[in-house]
Protein backbone atom coordinates (compact mmCIF):
# COMPACT_ATOMS: atom_id res chain seq x y z
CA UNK A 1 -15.32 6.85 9.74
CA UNK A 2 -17.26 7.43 6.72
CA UNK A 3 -20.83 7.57 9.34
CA UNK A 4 -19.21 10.07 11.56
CA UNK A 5 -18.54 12.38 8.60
CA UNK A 6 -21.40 11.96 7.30
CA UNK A 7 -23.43 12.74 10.52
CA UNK A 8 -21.21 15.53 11.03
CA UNK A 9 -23.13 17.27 7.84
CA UNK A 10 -20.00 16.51 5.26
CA UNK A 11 -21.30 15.73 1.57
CA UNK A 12 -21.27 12.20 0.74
CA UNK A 13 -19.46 12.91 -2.04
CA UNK A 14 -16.61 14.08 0.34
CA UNK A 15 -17.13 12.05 2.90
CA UNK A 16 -16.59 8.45 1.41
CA UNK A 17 -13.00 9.85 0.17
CA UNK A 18 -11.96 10.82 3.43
CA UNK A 19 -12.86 7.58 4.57
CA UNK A 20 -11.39 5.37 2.08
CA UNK A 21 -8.26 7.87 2.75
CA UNK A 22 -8.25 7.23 6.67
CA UNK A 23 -8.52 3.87 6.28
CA UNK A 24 -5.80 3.21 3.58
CA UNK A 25 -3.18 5.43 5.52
CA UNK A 26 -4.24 2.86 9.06
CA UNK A 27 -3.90 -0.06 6.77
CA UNK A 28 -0.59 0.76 5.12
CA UNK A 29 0.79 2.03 8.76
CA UNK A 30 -0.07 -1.43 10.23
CA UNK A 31 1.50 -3.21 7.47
CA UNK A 32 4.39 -1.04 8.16
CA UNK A 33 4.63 -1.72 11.28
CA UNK A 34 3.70 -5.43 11.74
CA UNK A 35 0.31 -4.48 13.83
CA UNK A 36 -1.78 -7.32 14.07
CA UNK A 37 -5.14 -8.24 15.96
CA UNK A 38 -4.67 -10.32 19.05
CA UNK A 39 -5.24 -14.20 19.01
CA UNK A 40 -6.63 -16.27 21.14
CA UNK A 41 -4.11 -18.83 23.14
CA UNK A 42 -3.12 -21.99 20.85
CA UNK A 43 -3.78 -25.33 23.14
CA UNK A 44 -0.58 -27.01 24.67
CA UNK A 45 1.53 -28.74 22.88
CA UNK A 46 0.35 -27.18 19.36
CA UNK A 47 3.28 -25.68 17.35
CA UNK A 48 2.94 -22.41 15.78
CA UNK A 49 3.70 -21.41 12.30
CA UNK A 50 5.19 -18.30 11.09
CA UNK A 51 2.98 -16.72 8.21
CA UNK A 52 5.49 -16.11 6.11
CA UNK A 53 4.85 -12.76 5.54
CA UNK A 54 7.65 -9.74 6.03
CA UNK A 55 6.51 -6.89 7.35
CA UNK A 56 6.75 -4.46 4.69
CA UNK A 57 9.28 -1.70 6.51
CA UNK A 58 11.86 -4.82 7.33
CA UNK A 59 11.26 -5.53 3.03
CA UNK A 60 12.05 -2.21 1.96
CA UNK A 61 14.86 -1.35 4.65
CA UNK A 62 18.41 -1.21 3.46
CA UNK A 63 17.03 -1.92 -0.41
CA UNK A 64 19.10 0.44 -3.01
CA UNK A 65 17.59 3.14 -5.15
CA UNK A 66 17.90 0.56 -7.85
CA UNK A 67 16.18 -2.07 -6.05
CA UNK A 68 13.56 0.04 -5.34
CA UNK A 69 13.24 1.23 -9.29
CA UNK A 70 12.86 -2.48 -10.74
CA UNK A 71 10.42 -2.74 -7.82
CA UNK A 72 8.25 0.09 -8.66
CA UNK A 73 8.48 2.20 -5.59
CA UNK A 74 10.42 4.79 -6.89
CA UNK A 75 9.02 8.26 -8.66
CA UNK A 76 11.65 9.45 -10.98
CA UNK A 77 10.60 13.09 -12.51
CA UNK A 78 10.46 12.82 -16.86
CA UNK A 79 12.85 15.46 -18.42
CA UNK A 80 10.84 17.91 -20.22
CA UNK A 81 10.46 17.51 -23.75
CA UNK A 82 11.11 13.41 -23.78
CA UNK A 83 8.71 10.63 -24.18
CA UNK A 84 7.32 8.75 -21.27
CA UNK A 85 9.37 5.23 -21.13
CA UNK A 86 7.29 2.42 -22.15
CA UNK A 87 4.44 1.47 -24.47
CA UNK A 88 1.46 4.04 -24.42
CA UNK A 89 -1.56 3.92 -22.24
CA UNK A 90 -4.07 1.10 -24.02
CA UNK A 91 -1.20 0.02 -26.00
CA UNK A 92 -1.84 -3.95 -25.83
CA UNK A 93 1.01 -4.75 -28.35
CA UNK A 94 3.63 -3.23 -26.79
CA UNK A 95 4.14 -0.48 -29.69
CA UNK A 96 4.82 -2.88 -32.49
């Protein structure tokens, strides 16, 4: 991605972004949607184990709003005029 902009005359400044941004969005979609590279055919008579793994749509489906807070995958808009909740950027003592 990053050659063809970059052949196409882009900046490199702009043109590792876009990249990095193309490639993100095709990772995240696959782990969304369970795409995986083909493999090869096992031998017969070899049993094959699950990887353990959920994809991450089937993880996230059906999960409350509150589920999705403690997990971190929520963005809930400050009120003006109050503090951000936790300790401070850089804080290492957690405000003590």
């Amino acid at each position: 991605m990053w050659t063809a902009l970059d052949q196409a005359g882009l900046p490199r400044a702009a043109s590792a972004p876009l990249a990095f941004l193309v490639g993100f969005t095709v990772r995240l979609t696959a782990l969304y949607r369970g795409w995986e590279e083909p493999l090869a055919t096992e031998p017969v008579g070899v049993y094959r184990h699950d990887d353990g793994r959920p994809l991450l749509g089937r993880k996230i489906a059906g999960r409350t709003t509150r589920e999705l807070r403690l997990l971190g995958l929520t963005v809930e808009p400050r009120e003006p005029g109050r503090p951000p909740v936790g300790p401070a950027r850089g804080d290492h003592d957690g405000g003590r």
